[in-house]
N, C-alpha and C. Protein backbone atom coordinates (compact mmCIF):
# COMPACT_ATOMS: atom_id res chain seq x y z
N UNK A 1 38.61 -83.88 3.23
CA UNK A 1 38.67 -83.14 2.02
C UNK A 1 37.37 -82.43 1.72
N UNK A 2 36.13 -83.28 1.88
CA UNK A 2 34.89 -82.53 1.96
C UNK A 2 34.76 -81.13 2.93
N UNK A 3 35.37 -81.48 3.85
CA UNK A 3 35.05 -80.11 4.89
C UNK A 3 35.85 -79.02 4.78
N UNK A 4 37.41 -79.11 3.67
CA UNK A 4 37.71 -78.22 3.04
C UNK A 4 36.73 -77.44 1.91
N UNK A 5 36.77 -78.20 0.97
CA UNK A 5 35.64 -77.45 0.12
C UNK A 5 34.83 -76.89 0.51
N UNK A 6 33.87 -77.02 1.21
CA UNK A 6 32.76 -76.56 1.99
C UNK A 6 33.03 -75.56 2.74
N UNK A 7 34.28 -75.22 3.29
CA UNK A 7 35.12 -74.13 4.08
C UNK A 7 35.25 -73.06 2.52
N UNK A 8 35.63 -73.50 1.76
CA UNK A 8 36.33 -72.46 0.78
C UNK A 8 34.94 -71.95 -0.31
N UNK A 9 33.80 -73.14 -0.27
CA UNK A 9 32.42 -72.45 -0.70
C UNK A 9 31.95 -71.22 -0.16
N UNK A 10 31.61 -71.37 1.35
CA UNK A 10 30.88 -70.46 2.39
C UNK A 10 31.79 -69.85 2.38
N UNK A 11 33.14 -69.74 2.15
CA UNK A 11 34.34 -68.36 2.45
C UNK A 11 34.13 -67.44 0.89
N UNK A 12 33.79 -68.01 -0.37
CA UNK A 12 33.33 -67.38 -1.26
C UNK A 12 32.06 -66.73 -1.42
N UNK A 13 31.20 -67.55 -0.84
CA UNK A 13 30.04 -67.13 -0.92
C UNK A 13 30.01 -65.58 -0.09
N UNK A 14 30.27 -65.94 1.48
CA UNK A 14 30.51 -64.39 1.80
C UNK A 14 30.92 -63.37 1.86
N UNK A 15 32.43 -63.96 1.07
CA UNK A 15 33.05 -63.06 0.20
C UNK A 15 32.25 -62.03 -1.06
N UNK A 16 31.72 -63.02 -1.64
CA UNK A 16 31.02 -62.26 -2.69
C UNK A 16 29.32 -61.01 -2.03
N UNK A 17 29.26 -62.04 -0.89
CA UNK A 17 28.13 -60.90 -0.32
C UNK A 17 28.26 -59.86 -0.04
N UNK A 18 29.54 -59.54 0.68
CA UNK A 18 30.39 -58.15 0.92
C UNK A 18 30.64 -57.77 0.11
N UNK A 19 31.35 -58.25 -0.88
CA UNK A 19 31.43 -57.73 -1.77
C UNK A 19 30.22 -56.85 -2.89
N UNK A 20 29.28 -57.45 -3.08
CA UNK A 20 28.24 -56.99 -3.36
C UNK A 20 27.67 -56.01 -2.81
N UNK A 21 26.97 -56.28 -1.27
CA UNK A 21 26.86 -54.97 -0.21
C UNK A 21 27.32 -53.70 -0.35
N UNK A 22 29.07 -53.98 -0.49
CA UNK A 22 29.97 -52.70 -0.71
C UNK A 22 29.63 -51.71 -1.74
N UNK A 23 29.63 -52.80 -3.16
CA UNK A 23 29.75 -52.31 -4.05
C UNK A 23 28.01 -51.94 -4.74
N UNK A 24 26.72 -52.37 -3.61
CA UNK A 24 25.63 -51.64 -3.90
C UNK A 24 25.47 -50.11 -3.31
N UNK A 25 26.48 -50.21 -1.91
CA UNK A 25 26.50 -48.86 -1.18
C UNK A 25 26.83 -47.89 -2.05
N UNK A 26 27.91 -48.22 -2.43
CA UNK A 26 28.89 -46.90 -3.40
C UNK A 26 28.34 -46.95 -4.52
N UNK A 27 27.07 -47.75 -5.52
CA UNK A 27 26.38 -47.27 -6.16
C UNK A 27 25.40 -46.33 -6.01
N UNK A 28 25.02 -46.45 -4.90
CA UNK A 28 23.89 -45.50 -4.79
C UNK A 28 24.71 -44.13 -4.17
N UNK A 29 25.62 -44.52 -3.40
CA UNK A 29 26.49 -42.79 -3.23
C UNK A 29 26.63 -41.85 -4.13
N UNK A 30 27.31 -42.66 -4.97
CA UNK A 30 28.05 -42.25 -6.43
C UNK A 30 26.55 -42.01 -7.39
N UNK A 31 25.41 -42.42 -7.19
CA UNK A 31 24.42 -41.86 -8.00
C UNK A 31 23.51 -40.73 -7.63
N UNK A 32 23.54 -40.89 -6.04
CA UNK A 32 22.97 -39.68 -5.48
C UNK A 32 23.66 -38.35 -5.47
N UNK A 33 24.80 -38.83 -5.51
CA UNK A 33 25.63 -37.46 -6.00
C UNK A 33 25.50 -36.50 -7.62
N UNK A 34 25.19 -38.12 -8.28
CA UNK A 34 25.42 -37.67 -9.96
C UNK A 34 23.82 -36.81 -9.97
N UNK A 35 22.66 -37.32 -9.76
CA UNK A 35 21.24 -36.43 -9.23
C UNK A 35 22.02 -34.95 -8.64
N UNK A 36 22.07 -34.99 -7.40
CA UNK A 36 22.79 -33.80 -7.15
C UNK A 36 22.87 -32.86 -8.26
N UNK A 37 23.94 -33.20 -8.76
CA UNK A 37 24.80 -32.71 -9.56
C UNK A 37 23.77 -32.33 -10.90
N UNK A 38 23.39 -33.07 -11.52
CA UNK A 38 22.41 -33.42 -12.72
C UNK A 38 21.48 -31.58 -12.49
N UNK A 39 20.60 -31.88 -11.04
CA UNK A 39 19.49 -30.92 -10.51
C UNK A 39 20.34 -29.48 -10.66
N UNK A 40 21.31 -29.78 -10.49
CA UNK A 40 22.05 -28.19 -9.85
C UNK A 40 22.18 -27.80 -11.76
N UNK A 41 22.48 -28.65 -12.21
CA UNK A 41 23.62 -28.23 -13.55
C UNK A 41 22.08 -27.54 -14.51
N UNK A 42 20.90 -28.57 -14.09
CA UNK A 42 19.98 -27.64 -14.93
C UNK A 42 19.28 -26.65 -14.54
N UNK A 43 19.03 -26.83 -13.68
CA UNK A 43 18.80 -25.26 -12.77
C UNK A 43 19.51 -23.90 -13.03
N UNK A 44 21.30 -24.40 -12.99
CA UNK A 44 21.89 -23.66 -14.01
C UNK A 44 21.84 -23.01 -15.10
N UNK A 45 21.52 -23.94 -16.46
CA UNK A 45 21.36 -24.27 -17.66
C UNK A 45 20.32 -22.97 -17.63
N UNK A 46 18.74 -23.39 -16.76
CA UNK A 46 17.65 -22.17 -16.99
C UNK A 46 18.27 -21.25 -16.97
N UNK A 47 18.68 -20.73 -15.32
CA UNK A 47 18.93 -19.24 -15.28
C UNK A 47 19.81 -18.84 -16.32
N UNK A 48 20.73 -18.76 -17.05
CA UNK A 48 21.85 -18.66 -18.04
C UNK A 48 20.59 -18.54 -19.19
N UNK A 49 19.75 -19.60 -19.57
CA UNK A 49 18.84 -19.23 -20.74
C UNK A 49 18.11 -18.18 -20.23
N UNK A 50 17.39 -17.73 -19.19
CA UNK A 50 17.02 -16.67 -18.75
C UNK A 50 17.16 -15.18 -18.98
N UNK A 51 18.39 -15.20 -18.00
CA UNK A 51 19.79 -14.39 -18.16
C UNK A 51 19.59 -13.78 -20.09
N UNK A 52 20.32 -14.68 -20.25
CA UNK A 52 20.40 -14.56 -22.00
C UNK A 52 19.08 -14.05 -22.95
N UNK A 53 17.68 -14.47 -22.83
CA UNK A 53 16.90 -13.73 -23.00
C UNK A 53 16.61 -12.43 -22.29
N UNK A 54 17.00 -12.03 -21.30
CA UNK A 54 16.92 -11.01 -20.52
C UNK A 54 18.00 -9.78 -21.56
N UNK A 55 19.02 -10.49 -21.21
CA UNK A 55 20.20 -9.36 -21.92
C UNK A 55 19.92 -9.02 -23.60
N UNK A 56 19.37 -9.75 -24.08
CA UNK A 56 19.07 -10.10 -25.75
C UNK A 56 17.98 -8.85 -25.55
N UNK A 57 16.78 -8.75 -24.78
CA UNK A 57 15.67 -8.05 -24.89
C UNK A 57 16.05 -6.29 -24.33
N UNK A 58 17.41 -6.43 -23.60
CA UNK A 58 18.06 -5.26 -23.22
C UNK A 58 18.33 -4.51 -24.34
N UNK A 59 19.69 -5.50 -24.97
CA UNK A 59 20.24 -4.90 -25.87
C UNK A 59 19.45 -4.39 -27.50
N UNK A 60 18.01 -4.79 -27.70
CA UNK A 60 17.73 -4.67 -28.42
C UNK A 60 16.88 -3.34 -28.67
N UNK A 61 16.85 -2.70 -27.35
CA UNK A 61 15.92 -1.86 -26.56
C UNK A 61 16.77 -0.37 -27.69
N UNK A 62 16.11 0.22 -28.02
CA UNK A 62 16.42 1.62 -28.88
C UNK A 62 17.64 1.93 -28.27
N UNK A 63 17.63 2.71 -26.60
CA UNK A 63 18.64 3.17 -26.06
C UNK A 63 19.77 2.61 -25.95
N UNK A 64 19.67 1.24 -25.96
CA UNK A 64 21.31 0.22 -26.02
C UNK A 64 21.55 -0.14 -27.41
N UNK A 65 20.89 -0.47 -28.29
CA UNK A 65 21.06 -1.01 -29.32
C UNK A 65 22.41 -0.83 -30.08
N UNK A 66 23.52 -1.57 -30.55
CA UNK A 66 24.41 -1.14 -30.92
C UNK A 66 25.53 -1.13 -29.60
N UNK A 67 25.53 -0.69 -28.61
CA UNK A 67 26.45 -0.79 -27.73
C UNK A 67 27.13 -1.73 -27.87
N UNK A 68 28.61 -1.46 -27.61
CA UNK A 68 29.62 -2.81 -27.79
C UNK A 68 29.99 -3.52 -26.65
N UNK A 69 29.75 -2.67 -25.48
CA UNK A 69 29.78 -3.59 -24.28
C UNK A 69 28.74 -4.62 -24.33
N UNK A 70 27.38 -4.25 -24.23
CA UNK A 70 26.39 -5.15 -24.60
C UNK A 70 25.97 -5.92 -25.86
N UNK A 71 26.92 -6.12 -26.79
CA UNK A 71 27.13 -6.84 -27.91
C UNK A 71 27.87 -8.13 -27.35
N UNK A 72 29.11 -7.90 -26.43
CA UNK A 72 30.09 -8.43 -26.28
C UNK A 72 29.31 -9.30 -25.03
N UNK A 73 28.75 -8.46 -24.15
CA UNK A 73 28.41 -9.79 -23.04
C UNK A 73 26.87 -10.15 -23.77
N UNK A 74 26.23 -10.04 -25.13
CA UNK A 74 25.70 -10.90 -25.67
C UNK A 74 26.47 -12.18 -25.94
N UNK A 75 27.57 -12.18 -27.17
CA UNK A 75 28.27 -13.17 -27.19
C UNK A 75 29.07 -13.94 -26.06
N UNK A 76 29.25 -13.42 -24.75
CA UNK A 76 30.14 -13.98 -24.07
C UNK A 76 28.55 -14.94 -23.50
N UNK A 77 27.66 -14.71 -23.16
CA UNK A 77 26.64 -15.58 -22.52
C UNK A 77 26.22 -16.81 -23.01
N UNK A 78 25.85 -16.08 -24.86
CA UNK A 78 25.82 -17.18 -25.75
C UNK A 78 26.88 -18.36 -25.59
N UNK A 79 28.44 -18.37 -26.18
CA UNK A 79 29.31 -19.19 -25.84
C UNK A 79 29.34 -19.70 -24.20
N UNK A 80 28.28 -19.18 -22.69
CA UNK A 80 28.37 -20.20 -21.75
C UNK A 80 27.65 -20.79 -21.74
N UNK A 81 26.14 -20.67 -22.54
CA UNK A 81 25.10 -21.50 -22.89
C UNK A 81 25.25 -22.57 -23.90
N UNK A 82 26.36 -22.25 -24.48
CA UNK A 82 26.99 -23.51 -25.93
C UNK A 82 27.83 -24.55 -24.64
N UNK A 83 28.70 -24.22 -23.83
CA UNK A 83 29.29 -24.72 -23.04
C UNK A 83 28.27 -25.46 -22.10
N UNK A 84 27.49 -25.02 -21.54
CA UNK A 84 26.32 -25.85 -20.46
C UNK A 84 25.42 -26.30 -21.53
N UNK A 85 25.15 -26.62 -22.55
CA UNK A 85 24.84 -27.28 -23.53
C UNK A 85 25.41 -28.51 -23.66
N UNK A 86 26.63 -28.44 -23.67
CA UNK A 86 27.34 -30.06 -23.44
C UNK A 86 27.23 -30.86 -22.17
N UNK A 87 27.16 -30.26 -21.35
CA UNK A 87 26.60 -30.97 -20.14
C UNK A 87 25.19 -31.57 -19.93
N UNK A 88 24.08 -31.41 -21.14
CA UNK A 88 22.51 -31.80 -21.02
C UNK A 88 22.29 -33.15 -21.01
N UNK A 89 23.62 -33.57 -21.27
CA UNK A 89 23.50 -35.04 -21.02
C UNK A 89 23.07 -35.53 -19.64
N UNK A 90 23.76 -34.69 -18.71
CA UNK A 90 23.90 -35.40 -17.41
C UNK A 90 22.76 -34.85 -16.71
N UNK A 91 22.26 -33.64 -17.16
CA UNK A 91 21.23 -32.68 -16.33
C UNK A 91 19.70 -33.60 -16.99
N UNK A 92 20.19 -34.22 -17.85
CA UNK A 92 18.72 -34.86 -18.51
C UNK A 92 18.51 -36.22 -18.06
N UNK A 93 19.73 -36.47 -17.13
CA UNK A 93 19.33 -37.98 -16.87
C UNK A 93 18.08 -37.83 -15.50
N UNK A 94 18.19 -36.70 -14.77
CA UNK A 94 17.49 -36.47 -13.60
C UNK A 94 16.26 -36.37 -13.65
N UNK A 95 16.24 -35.87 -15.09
CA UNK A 95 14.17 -35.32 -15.52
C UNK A 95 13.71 -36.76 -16.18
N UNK A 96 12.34 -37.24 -15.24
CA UNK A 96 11.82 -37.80 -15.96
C UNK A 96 11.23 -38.00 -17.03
N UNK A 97 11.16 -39.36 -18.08
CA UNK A 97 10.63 -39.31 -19.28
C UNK A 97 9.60 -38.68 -19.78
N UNK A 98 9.54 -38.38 -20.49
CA UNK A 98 7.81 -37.24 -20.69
C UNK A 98 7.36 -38.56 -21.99
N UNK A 99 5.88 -38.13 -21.78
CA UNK A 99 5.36 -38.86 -22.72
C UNK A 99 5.03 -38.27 -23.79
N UNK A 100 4.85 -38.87 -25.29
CA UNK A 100 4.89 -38.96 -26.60
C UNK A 100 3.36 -37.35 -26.86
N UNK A 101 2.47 -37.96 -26.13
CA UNK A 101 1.30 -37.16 -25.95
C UNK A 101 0.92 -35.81 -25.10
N UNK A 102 2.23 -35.52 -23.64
CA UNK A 102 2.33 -34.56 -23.46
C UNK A 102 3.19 -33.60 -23.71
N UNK A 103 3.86 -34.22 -24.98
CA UNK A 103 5.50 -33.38 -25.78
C UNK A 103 3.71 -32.62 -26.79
N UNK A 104 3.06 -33.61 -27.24
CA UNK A 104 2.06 -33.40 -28.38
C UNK A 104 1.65 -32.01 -27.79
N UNK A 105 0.61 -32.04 -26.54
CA UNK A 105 -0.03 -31.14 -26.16
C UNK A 105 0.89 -30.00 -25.83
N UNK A 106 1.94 -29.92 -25.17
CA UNK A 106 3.56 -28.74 -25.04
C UNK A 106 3.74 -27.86 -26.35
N UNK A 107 3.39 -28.92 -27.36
CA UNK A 107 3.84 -27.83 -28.72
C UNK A 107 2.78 -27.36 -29.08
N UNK A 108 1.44 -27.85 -29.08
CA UNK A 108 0.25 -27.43 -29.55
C UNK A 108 0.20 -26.02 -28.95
N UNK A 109 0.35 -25.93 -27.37
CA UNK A 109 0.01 -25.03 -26.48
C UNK A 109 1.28 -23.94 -27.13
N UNK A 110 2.37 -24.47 -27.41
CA UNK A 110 3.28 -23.17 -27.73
C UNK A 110 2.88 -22.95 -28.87
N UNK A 111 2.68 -23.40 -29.96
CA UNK A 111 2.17 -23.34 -31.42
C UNK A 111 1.54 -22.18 -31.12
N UNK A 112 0.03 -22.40 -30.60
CA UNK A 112 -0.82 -21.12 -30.56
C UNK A 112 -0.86 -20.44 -29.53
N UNK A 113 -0.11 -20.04 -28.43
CA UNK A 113 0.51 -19.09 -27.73
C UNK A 113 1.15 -18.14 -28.88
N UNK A 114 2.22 -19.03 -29.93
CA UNK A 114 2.52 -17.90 -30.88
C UNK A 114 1.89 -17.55 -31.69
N UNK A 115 0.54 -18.00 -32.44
CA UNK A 115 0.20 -17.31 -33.39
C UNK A 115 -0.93 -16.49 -32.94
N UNK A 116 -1.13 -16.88 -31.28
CA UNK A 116 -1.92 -15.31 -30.86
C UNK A 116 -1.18 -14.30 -30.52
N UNK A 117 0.35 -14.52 -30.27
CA UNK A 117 1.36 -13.34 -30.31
C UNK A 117 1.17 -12.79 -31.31
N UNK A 118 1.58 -13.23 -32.86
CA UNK A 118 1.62 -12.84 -33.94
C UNK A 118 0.32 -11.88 -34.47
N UNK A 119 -1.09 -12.38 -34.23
CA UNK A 119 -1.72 -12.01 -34.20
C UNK A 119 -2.70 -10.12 -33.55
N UNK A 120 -1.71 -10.36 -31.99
CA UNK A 120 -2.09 -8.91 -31.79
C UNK A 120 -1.28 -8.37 -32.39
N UNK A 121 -0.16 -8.34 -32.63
CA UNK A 121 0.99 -6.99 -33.43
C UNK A 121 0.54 -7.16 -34.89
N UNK A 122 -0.37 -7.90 -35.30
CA UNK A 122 -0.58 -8.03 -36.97
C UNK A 122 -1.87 -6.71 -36.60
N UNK A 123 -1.31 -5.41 -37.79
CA UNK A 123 -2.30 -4.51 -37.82
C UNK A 123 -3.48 -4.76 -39.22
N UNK A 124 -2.64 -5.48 -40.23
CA UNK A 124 -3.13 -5.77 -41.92
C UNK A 124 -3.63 -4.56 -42.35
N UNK A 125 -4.64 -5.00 -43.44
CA UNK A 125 -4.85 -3.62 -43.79
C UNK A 125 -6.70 -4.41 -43.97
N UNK A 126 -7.63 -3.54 -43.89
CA UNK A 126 -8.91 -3.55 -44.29
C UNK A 126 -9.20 -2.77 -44.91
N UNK A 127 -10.52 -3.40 -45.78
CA UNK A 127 -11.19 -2.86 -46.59
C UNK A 127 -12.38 -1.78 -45.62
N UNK A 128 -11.99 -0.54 -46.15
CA UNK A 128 -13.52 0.16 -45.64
C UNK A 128 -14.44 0.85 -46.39
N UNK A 129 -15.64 0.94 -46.08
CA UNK A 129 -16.64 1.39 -47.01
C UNK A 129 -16.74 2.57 -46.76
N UNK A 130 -15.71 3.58 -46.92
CA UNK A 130 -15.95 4.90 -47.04
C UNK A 130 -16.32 5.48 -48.28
């Protein structure tokens, strides 16, 4: 009776090892794929925001302005960027965490990137001693 049990231990035990094995393989398949996938979808995501600032800076241009073709594939880009918007879930699992202090320094640097934009097109007015 002992050497049954002991048969049906070691038949579980390596049961469960295969089992495990299997089911670590097809984790990592099934995750290297979801990466894949993740890399491609935001790569995507840019060019489309790209794209979309590109066409925005077209259409705003004197000679197009108003055009309804280029009104229309304004809005049609917008609504695929609302659409690959719902997907940032999965494209964000791929990018690593950023830290608290280089989000800090990211906005600082855009902060005043814009207010030296703002700055050359500001003409004001001065006082002169004529």
């Amino acid at each position: 009776m002992k050497i049954d049990l002991t048969f049906w231990l070691i038949m579980a035990l390596t049961t469960s090892i295969v089992g495990n094995a299997i089911a670590f393989y097809y984790i990592r398949v099934v995750l290297a794929k979801l990466f894949y996938v993740g890399d491609n979808l935001s790569d995507l995501a840019d060019m489309v925001t790209n794209y979309r600032n590109h066409l925005k800076s077209v259409y705003q241009m004197e000679m197009f302005y108003g055009d309804e073709t280029l009104q229309h594939l304004v809005e049609h880009t917008r609504s695929l960027h609302l659409v690959l918007e719902e997907f940032e879930d999965v494209y964000e699992i791929t990018e690593p965490p950023e830290d608290d202090e280089q989000i800090e320094q990211e906005e600082q640097i855009n902060a005043e990137t814009t207010i030296n934009q703002e700055n050359v097109f500001y003409g004001g007015t001065r006082a002169s001693d004529n």
